[in-house]
N, C-alpha and C. Protein backbone atom coordinates (compact mmCIF):
# COMPACT_ATOMS: atom_id res chain seq x y z
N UNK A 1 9.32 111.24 74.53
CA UNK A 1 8.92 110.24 73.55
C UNK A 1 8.18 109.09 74.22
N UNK A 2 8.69 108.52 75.62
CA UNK A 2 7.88 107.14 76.66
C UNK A 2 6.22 108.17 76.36
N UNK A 3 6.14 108.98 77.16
CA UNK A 3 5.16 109.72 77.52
C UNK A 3 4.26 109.33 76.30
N UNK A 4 4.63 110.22 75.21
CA UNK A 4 3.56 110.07 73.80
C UNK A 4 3.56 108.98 73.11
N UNK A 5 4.37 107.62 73.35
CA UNK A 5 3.97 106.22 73.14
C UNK A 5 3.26 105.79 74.04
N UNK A 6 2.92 105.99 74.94
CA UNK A 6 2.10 105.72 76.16
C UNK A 6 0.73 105.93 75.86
N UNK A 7 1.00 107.45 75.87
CA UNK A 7 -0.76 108.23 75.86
C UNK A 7 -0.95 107.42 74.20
N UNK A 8 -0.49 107.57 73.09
CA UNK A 8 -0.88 106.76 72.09
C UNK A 8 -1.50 105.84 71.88
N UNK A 9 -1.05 104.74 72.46
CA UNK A 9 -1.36 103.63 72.70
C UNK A 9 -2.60 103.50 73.47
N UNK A 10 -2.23 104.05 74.73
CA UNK A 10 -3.82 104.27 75.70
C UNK A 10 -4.95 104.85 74.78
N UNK A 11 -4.42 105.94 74.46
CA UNK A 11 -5.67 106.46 73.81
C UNK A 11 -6.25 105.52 72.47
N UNK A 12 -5.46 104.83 71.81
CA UNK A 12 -5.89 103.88 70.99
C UNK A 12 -6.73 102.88 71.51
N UNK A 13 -6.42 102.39 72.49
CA UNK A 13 -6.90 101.20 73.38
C UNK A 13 -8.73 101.84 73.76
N UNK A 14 -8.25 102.85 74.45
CA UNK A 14 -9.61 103.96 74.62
C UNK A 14 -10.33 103.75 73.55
N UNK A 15 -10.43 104.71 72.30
CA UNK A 15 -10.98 104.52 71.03
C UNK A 15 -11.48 103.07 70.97
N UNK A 16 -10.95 102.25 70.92
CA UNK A 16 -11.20 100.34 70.60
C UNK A 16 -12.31 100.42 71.14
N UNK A 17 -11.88 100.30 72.94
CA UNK A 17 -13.31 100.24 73.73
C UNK A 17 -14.15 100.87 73.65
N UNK A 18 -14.30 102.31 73.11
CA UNK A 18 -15.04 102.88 72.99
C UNK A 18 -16.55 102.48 71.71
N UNK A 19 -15.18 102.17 70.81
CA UNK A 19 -16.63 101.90 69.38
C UNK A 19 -16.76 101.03 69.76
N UNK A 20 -16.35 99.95 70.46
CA UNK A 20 -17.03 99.14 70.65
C UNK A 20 -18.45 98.77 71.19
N UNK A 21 -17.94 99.00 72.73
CA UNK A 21 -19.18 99.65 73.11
C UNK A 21 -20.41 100.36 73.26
N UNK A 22 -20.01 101.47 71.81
CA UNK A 22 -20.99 102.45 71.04
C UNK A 22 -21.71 101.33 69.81
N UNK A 23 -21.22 100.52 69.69
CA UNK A 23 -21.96 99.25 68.83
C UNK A 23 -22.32 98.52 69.37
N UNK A 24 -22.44 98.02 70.27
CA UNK A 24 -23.50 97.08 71.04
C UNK A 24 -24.07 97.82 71.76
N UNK A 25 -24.46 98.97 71.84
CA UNK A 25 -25.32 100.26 72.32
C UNK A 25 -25.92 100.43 70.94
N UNK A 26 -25.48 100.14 69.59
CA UNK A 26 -26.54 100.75 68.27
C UNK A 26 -26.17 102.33 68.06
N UNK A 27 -25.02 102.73 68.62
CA UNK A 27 -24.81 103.94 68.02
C UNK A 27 -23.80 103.54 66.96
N UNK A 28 -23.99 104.57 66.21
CA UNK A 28 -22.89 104.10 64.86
C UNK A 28 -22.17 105.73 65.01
N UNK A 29 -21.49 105.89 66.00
CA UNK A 29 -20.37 106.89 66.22
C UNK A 29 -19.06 106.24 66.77
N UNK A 30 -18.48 106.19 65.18
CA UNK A 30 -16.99 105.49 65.59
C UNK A 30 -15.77 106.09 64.93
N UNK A 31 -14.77 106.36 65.67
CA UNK A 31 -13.72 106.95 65.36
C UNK A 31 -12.68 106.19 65.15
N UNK A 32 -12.08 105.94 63.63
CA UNK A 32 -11.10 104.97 63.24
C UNK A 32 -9.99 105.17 63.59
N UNK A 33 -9.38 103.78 63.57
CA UNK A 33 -8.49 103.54 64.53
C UNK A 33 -7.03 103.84 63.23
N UNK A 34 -6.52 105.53 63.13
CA UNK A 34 -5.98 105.89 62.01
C UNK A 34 -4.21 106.16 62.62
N UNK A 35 -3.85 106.93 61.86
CA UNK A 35 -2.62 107.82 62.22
C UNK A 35 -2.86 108.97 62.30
N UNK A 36 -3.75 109.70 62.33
CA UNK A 36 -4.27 110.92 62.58
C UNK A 36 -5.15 110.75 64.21
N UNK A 37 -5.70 109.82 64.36
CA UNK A 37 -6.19 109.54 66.25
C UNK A 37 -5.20 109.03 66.83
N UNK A 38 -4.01 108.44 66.11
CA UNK A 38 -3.14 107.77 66.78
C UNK A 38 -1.98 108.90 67.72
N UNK A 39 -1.90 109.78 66.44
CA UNK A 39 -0.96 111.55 66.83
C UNK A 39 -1.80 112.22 67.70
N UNK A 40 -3.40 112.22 67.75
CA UNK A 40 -3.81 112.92 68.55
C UNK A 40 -4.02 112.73 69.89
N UNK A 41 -4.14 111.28 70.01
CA UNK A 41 -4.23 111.20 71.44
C UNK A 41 -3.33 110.67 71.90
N UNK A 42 -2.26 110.78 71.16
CA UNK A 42 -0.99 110.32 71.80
C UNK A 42 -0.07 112.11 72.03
N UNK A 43 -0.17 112.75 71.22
CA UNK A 43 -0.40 114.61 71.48
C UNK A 43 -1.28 115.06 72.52
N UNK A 44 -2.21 114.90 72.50
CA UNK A 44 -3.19 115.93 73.64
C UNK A 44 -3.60 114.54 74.94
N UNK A 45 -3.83 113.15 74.45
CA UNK A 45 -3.99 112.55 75.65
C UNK A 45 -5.50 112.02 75.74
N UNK A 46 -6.25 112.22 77.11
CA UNK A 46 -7.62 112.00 77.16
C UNK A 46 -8.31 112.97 76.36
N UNK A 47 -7.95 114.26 76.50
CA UNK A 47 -8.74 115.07 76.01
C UNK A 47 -8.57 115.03 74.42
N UNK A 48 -7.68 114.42 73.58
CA UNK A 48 -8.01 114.86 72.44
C UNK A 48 -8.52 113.51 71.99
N UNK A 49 -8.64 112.42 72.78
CA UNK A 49 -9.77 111.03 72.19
C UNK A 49 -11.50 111.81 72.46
N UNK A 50 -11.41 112.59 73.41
CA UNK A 50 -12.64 113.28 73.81
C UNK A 50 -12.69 114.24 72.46
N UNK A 51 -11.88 115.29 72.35
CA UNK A 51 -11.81 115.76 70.70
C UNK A 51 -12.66 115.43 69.38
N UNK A 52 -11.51 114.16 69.02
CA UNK A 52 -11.90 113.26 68.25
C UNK A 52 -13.56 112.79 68.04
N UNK A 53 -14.51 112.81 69.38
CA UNK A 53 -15.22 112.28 69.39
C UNK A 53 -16.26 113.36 69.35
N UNK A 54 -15.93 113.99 69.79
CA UNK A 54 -16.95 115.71 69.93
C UNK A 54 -16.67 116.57 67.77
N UNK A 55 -15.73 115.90 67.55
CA UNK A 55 -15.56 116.24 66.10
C UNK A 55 -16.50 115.41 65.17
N UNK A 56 -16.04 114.44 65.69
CA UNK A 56 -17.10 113.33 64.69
C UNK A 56 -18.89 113.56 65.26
N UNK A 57 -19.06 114.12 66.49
CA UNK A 57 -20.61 113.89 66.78
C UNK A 57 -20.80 115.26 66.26
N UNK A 58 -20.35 116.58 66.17
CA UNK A 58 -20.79 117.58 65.27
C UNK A 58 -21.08 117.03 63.84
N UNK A 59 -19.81 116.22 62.93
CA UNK A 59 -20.17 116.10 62.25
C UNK A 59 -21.62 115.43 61.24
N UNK A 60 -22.09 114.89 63.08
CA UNK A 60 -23.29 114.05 62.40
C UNK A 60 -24.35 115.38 62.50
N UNK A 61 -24.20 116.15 63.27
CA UNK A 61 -25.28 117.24 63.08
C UNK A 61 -25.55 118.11 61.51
C-alpha cells in the first residue's frame, strides 16, 4: 500500500509538471489530473504516466 501511495502521488506530481510544461511549449496534450491517472500511475508507475500519455497522443491522431 506505502509503495502505490508513493508511485501515485509521484506520478501525479509527474503529470502536473508535465502539462505544464507541454503549455508553455504550446502543446495542448494534457492528461487530467483524475482518479483514473491517479490508479494508473500509482498501479504501473513511470510507465503507465508514459501510457497515459501515448493514449491521449493516439488519440489526437
Amino acid at each position: 500500500m506505502k509503495k502505490f501511495l508513493t508511485r501515485a502521488i509521484l506520478g501525479m506530481f509527474l503529470i502536473f509538471c508535465i502539462n505544464q510544461y507541454l503549455t508553455y511549449k504550446g502543446i495542448s496534450l494534457n492528461v487530467g489530473l483524475n482518479v483514473i491517472s491517479f490508479l494508473t500511475s500509482g498501479t504501473l508507475g513511470l510507465p503507465g504516466v508514459a501510457l497515459l500519455y501515448g493514449v491521449l497522443a493516439l488519440e489526437i491522431l
